[in-house]
N, C-alpha and C. Protein backbone atom coordinates (compact mmCIF):
# COMPACT_ATOMS: atom_id res chain seq x y z
N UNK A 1 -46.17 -14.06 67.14
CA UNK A 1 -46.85 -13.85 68.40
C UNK A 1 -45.88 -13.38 69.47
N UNK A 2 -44.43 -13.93 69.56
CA UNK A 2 -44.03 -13.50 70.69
C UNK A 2 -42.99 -12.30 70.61
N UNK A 3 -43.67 -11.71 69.21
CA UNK A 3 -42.92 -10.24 69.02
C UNK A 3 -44.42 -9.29 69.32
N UNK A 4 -45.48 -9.54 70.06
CA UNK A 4 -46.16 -8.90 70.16
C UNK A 4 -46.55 -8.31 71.71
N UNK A 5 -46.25 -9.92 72.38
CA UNK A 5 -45.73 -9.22 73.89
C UNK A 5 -44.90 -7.64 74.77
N UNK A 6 -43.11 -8.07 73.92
CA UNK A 6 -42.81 -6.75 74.16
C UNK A 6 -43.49 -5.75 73.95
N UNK A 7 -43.89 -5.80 72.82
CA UNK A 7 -44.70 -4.37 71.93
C UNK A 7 -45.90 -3.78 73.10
N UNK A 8 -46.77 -4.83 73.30
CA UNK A 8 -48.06 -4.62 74.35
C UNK A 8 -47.06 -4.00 75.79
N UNK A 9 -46.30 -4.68 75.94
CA UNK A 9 -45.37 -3.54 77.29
C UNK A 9 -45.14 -2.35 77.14
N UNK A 10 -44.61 -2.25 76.02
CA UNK A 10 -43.65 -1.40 75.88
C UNK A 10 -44.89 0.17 75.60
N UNK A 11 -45.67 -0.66 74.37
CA UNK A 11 -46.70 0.99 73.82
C UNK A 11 -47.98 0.26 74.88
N UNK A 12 -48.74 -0.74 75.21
CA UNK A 12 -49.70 -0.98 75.80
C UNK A 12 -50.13 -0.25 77.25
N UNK A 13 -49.05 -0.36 78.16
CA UNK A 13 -48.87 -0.34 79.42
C UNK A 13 -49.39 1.34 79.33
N UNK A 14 -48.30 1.68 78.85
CA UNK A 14 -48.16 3.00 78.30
C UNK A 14 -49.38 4.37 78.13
N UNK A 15 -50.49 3.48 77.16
CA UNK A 15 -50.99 3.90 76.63
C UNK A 15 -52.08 3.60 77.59
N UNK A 16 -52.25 2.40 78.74
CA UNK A 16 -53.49 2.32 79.65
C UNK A 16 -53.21 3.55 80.80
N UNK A 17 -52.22 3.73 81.01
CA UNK A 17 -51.52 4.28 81.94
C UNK A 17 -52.35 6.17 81.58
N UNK A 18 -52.09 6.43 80.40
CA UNK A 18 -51.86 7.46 80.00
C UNK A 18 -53.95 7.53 80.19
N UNK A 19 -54.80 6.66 79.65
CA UNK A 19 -55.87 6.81 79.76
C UNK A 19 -56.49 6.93 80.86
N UNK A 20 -55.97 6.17 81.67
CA UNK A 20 -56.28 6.19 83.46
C UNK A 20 -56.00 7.53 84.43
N UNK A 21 -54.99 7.88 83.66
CA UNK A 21 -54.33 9.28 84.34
C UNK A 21 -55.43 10.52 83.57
N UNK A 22 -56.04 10.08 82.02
CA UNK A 22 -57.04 10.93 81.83
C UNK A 22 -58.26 11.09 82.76
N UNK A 23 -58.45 9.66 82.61
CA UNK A 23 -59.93 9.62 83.07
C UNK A 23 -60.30 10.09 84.84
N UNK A 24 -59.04 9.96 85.46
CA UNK A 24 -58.85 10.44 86.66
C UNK A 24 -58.76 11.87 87.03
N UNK A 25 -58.07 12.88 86.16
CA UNK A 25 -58.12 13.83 85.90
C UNK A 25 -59.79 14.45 85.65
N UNK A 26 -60.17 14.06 84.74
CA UNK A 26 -61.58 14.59 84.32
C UNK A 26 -62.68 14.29 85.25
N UNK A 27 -62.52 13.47 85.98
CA UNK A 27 -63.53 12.90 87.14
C UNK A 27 -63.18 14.28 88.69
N UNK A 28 -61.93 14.91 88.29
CA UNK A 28 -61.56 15.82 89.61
C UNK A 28 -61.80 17.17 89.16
N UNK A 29 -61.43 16.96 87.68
CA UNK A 29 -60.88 17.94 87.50
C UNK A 29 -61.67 19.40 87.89
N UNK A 30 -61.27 20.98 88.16
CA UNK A 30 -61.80 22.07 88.74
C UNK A 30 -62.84 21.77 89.07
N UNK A 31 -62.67 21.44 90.27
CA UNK A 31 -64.24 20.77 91.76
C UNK A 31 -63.49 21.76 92.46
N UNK A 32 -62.63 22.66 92.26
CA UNK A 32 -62.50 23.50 93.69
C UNK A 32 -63.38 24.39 94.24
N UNK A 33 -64.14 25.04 93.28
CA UNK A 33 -65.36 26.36 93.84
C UNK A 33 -66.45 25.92 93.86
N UNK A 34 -66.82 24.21 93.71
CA UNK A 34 -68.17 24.03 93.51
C UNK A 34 -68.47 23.52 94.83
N UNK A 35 -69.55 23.54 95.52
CA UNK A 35 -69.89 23.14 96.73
C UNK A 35 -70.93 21.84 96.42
N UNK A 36 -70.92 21.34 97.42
CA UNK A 36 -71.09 20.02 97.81
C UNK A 36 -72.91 19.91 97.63
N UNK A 37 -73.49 21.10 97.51
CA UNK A 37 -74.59 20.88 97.44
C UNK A 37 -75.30 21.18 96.16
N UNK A 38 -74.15 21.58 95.24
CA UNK A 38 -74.59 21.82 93.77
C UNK A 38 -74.34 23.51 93.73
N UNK A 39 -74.67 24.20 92.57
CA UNK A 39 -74.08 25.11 92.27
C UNK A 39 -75.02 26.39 92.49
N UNK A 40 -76.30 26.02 92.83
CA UNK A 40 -76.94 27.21 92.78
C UNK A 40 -77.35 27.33 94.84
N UNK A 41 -76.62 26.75 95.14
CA UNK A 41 -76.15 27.30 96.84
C UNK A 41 -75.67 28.57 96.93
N UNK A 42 -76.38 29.58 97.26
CA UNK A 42 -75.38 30.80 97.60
C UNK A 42 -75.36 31.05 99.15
N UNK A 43 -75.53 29.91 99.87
CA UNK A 43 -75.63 30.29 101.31
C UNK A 43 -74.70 29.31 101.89
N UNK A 44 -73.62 29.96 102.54
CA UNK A 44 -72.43 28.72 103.26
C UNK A 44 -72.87 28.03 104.04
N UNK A 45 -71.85 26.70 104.37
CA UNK A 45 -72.59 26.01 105.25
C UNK A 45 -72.47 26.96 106.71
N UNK A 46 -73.08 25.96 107.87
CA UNK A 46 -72.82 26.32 109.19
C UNK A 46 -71.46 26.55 109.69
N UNK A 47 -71.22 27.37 110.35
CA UNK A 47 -69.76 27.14 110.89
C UNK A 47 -68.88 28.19 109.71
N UNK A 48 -69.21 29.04 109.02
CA UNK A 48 -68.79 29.42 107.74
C UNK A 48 -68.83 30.84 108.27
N UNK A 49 -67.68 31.61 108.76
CA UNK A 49 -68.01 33.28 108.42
C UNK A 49 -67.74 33.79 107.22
N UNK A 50 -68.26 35.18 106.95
CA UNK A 50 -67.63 35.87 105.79
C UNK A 50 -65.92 36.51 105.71
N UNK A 51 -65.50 36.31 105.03
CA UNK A 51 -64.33 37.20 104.86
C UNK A 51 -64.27 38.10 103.52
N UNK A 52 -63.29 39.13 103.89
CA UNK A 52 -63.94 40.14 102.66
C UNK A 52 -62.75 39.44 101.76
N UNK A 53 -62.39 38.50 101.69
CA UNK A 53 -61.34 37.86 100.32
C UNK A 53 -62.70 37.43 99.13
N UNK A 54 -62.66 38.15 97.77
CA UNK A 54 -63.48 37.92 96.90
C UNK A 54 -62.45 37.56 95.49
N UNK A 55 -62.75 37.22 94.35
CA UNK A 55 -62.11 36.71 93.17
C UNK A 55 -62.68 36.57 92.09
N UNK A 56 -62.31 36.44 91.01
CA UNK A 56 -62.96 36.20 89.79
C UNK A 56 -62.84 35.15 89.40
N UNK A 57 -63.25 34.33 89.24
CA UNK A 57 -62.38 32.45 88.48
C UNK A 57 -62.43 32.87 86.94
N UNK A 58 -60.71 32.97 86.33
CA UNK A 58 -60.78 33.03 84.97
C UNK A 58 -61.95 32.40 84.18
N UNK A 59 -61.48 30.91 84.62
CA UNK A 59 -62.76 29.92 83.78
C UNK A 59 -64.51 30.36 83.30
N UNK A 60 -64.58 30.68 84.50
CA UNK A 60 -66.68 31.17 84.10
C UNK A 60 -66.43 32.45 84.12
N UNK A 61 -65.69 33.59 85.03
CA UNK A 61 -66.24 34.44 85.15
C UNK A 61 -67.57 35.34 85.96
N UNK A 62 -66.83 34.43 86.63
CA UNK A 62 -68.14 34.64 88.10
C UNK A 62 -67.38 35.28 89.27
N UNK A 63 -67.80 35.97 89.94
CA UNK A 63 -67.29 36.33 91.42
C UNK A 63 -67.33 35.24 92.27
N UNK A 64 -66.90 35.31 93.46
CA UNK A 64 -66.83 34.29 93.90
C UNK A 64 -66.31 34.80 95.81
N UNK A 65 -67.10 34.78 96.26
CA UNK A 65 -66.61 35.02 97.97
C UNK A 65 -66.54 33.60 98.61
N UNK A 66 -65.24 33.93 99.81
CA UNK A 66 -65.28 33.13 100.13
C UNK A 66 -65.16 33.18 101.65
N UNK A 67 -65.77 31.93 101.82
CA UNK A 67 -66.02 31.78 103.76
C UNK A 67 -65.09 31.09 104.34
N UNK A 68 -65.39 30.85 105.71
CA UNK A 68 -63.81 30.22 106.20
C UNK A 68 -64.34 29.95 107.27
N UNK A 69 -64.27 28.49 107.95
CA UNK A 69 -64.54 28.20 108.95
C UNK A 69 -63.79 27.72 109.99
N UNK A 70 -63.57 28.72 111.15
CA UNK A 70 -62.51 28.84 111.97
C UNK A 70 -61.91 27.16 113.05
N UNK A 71 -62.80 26.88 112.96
CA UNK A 71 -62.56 25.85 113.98
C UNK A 71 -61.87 24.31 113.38
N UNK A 72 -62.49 24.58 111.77
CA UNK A 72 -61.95 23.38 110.92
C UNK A 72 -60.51 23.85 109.64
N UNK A 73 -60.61 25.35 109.59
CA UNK A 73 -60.02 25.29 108.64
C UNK A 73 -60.26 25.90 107.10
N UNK A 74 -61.48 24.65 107.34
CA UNK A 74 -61.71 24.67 105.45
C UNK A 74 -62.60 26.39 104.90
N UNK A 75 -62.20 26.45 103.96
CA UNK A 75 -62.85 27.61 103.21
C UNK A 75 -63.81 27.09 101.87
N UNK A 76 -64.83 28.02 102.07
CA UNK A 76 -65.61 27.72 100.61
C UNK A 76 -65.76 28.76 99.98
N UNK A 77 -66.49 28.49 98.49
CA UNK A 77 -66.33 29.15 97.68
C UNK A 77 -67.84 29.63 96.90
N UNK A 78 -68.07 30.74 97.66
CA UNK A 78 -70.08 30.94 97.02
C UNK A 78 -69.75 31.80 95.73
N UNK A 79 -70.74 31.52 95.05
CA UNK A 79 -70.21 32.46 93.73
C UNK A 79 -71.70 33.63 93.99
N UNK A 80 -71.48 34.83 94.14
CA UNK A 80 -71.80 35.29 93.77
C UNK A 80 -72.95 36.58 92.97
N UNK A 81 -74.10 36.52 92.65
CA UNK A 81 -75.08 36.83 92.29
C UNK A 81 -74.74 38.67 91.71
């Protein structure tokens, strides 16, 4: 029994560590172009002008324009049609 302690440190810790860092990952993971109201939004929010910056996202393969709202900053990401 008390050769099983180290072991649980040593590969245990390890191995929760490594699952947590998955499962954290997959819960974020590429949320950058999706908007907050689901995916078939093609209309920015308020406060949103156009800019002519457009892109392709390797991943889907969708166009993708994006808006920018001057007073906050943030930019979004409409895909398209």
């Amino acid at each position: 029994m008390n050769g099983l302690i180290p072991l649980f440190f040593v590969y245990g810790l390890w191995f929760i560590g490594f699952i947590l860092l998955f499962l954290l990952g997959w819960l974020v993971y590429d949320k950058r172009y999706k908007s907050k109201e689901g995916a078939e939004s093609n209309k920015p929010s308020n406060g949103f002008v156009w800019t002519p910056e457009v892109f392709i996202d390797p991943k889907d393969g969708y166009t993708y324009r994006v808006y920018y709202n001057p007073r906050s900053g943030d930019r979004e990401y409409i895909r398209e049609r």
